[in-house]
N, C-alpha and C. Protein backbone atom coordinates (compact mmCIF):
# COMPACT_ATOMS: atom_id res chain seq x y z
N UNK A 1 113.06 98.52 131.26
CA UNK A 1 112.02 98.06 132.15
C UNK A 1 112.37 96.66 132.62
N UNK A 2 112.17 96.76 134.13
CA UNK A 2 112.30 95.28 134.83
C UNK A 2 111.56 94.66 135.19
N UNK A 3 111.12 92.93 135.03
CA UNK A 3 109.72 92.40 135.70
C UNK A 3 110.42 91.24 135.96
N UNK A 4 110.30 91.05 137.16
CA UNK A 4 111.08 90.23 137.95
C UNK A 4 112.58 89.89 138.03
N UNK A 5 113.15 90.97 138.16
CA UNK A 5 114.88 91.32 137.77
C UNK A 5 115.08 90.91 136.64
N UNK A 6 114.41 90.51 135.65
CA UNK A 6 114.62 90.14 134.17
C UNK A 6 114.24 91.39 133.75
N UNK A 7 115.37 91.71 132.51
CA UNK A 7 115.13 92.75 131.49
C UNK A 7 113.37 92.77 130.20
N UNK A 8 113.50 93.16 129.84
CA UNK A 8 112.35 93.16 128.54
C UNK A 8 112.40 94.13 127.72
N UNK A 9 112.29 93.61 126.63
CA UNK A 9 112.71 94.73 125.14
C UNK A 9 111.17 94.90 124.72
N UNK A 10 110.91 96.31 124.10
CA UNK A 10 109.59 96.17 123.46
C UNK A 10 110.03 95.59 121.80
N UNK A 11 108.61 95.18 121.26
CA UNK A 11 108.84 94.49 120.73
C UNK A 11 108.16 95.47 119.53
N UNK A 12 108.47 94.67 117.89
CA UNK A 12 107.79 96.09 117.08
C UNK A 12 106.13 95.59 116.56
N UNK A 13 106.04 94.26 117.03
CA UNK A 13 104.30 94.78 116.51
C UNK A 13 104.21 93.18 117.60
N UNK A 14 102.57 93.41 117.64
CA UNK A 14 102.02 92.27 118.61
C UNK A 14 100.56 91.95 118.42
N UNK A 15 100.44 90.71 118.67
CA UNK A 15 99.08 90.17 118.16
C UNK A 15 98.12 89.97 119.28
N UNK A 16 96.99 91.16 119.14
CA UNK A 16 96.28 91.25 120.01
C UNK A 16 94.76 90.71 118.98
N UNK A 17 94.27 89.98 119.56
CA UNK A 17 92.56 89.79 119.28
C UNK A 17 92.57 89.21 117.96
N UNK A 18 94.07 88.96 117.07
CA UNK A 18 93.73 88.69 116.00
C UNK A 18 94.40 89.50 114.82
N UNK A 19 94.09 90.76 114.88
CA UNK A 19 95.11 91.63 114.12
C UNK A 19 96.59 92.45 114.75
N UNK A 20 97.32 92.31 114.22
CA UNK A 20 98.90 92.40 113.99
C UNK A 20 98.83 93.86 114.56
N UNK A 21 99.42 94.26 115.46
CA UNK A 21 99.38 95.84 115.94
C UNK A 21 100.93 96.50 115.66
N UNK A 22 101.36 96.90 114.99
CA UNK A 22 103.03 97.47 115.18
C UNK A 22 103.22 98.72 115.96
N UNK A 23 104.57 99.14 116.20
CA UNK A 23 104.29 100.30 117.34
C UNK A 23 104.35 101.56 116.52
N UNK A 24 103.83 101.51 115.03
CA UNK A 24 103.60 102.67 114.35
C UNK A 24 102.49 102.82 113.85
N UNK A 25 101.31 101.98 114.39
CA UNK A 25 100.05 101.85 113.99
C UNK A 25 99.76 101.86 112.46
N UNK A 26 100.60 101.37 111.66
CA UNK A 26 100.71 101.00 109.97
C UNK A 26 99.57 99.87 109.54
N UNK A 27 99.69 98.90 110.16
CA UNK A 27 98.77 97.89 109.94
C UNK A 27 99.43 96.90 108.81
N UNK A 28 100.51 97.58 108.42
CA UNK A 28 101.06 96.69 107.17
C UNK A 28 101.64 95.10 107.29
N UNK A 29 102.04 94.70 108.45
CA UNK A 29 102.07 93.37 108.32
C UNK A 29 100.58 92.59 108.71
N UNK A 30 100.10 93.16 109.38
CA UNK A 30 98.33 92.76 109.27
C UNK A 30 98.08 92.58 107.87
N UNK A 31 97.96 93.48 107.18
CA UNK A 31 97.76 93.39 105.84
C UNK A 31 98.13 92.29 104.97
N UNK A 32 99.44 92.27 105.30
CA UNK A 32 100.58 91.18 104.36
C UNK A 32 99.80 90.03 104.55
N UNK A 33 99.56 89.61 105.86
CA UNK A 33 98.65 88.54 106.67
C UNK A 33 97.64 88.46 105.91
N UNK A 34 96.90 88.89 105.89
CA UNK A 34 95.30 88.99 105.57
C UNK A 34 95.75 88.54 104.20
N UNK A 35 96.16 89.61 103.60
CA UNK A 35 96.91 88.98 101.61
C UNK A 35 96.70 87.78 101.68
N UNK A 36 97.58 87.11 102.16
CA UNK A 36 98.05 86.09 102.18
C UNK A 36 97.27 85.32 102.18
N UNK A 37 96.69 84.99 103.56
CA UNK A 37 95.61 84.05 104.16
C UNK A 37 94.25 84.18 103.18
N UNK A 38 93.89 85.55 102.10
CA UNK A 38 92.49 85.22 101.65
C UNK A 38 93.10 84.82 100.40
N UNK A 39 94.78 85.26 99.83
CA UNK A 39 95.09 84.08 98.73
C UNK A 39 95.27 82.69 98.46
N UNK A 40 95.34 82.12 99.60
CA UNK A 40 95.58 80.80 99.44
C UNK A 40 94.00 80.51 100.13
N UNK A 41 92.97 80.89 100.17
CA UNK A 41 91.49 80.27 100.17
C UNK A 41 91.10 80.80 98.78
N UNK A 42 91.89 81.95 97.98
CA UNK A 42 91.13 81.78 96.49
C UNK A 42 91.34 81.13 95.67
N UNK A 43 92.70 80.18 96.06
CA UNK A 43 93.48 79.50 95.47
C UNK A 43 92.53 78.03 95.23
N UNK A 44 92.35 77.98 96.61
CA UNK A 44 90.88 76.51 97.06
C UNK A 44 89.72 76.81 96.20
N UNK A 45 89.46 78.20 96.33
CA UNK A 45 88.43 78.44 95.81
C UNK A 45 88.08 77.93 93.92
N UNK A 46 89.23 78.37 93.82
CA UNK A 46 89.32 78.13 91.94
C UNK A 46 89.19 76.79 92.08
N UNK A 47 90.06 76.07 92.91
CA UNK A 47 90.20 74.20 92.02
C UNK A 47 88.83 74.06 92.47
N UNK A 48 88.34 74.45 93.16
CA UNK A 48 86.17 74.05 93.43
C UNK A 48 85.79 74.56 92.34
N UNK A 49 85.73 75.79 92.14
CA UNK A 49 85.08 75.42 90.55
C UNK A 49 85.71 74.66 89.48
N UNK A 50 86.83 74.29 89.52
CA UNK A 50 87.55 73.76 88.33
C UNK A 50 86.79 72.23 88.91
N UNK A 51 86.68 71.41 89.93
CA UNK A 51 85.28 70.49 89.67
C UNK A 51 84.43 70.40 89.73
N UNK A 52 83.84 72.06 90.11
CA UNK A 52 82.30 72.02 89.22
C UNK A 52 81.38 72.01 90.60
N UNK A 53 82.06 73.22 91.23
CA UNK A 53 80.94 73.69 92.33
C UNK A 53 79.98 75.33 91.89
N UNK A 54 79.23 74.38 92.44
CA UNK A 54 77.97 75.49 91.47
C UNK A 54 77.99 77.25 92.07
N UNK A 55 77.93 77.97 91.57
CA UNK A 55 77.58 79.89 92.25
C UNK A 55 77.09 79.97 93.57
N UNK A 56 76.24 78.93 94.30
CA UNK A 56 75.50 78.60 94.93
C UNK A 56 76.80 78.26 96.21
N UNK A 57 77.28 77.43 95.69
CA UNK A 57 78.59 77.04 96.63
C UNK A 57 79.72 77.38 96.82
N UNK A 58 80.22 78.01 95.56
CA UNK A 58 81.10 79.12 95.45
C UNK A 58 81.06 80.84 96.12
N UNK A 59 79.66 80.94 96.75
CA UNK A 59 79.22 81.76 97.15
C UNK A 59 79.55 81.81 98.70
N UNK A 60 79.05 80.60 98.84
CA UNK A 60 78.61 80.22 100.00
C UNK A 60 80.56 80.27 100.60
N UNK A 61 80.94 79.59 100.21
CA UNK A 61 82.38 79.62 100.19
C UNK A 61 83.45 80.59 100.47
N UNK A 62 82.88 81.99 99.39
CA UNK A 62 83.68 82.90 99.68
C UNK A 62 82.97 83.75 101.02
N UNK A 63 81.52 84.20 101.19
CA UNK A 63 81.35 84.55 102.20
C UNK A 63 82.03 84.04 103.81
N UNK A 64 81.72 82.54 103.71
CA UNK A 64 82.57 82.16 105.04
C UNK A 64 84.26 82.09 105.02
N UNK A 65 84.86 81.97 103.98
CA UNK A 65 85.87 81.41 104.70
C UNK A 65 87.01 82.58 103.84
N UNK A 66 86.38 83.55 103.30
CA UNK A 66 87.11 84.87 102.71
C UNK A 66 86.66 86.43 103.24
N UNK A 67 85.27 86.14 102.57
CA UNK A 67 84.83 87.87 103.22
C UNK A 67 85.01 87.96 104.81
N UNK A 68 84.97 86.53 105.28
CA UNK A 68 84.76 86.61 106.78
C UNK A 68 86.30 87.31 107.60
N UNK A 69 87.33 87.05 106.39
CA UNK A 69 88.82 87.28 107.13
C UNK A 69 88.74 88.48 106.78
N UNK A 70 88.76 89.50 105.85
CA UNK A 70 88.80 90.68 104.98
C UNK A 70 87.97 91.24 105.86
N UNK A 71 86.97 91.29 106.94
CA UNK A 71 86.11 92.04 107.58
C UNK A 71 86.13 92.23 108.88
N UNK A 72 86.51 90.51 109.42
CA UNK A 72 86.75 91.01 110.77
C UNK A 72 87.79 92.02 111.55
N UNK A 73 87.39 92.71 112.01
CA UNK A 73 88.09 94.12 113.23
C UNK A 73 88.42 95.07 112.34
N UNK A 74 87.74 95.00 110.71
CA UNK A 74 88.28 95.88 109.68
C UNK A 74 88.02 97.28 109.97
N UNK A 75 87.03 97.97 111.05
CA UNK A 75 86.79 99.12 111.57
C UNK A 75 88.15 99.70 112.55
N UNK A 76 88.53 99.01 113.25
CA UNK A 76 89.06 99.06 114.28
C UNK A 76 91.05 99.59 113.39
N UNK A 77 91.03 98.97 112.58
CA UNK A 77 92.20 99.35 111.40
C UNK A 77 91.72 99.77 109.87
N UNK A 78 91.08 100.01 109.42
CA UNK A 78 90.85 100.19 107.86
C UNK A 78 91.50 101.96 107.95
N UNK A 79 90.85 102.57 109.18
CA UNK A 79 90.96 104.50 108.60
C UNK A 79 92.86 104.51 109.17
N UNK A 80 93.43 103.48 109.33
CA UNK A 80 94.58 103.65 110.12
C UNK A 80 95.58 103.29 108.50
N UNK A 81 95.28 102.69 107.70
CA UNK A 81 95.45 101.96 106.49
C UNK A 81 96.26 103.06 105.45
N UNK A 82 97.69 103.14 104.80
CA UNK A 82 98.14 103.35 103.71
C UNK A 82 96.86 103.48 102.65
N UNK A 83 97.09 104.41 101.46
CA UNK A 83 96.21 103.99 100.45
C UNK A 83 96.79 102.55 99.73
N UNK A 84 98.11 102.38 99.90
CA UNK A 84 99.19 100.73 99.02
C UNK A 84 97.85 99.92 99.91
N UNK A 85 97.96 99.84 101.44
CA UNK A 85 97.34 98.38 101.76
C UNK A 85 96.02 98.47 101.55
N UNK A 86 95.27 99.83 101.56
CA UNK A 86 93.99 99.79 101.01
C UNK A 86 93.35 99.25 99.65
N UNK A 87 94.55 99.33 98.77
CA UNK A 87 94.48 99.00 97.55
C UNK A 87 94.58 97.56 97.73
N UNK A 88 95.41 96.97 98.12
CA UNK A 88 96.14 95.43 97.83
C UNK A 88 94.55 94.50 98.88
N UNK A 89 94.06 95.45 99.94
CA UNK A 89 92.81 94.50 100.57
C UNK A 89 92.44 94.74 99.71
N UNK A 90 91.78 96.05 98.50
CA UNK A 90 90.31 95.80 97.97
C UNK A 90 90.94 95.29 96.68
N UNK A 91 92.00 94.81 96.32
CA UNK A 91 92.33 94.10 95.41
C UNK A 91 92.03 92.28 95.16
N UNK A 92 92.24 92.15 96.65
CA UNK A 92 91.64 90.41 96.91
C UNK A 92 90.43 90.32 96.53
């Protein structure tokens, strides 16, 4: 394919809206992503309680800045999902 006498290769996954699309509809580097990104906020999360933030704030905490990643467009990919990455999200 040509767009503007320049060539173009497809590419194997692309970031639309936020989640990682590959051209085998796997979702698995989405996944890896998501891993990732809600491990290093549980990581934050622990040293807050390790100085003594109360259930109250620890709560408050994981709803915004964890459940919020783990959920968004999760309809749109969850039934597309391996049982491995199904496991490793409801593992976070």
């Amino acid at each position: 394919m040509t767009f503007n006498h320049s060539p173009t290769t497809p590419s194997e996954s692309v970031n639309f809206l936020g989640i990682l699309v590959d051209n085998h509809l796997t979702f698995i580097d989405h996944v890896k992503n998501l891993v990732k990104k809600c491990n290093s906020k549980l990581f934050l999360m622990r040293q807050l309680r390790k100085v003594g933030m109360n259930q109250i704030g620890l709560k408050a905490f994981y709803c915004t800045n964890i459940r919020s990643i783990l959920t968004y467009a999760s309809p749109v990919f969850y039934n597309f999902l391996s049982m491995t990455c199904k496991w490793r999200l409801e593992r976070v």
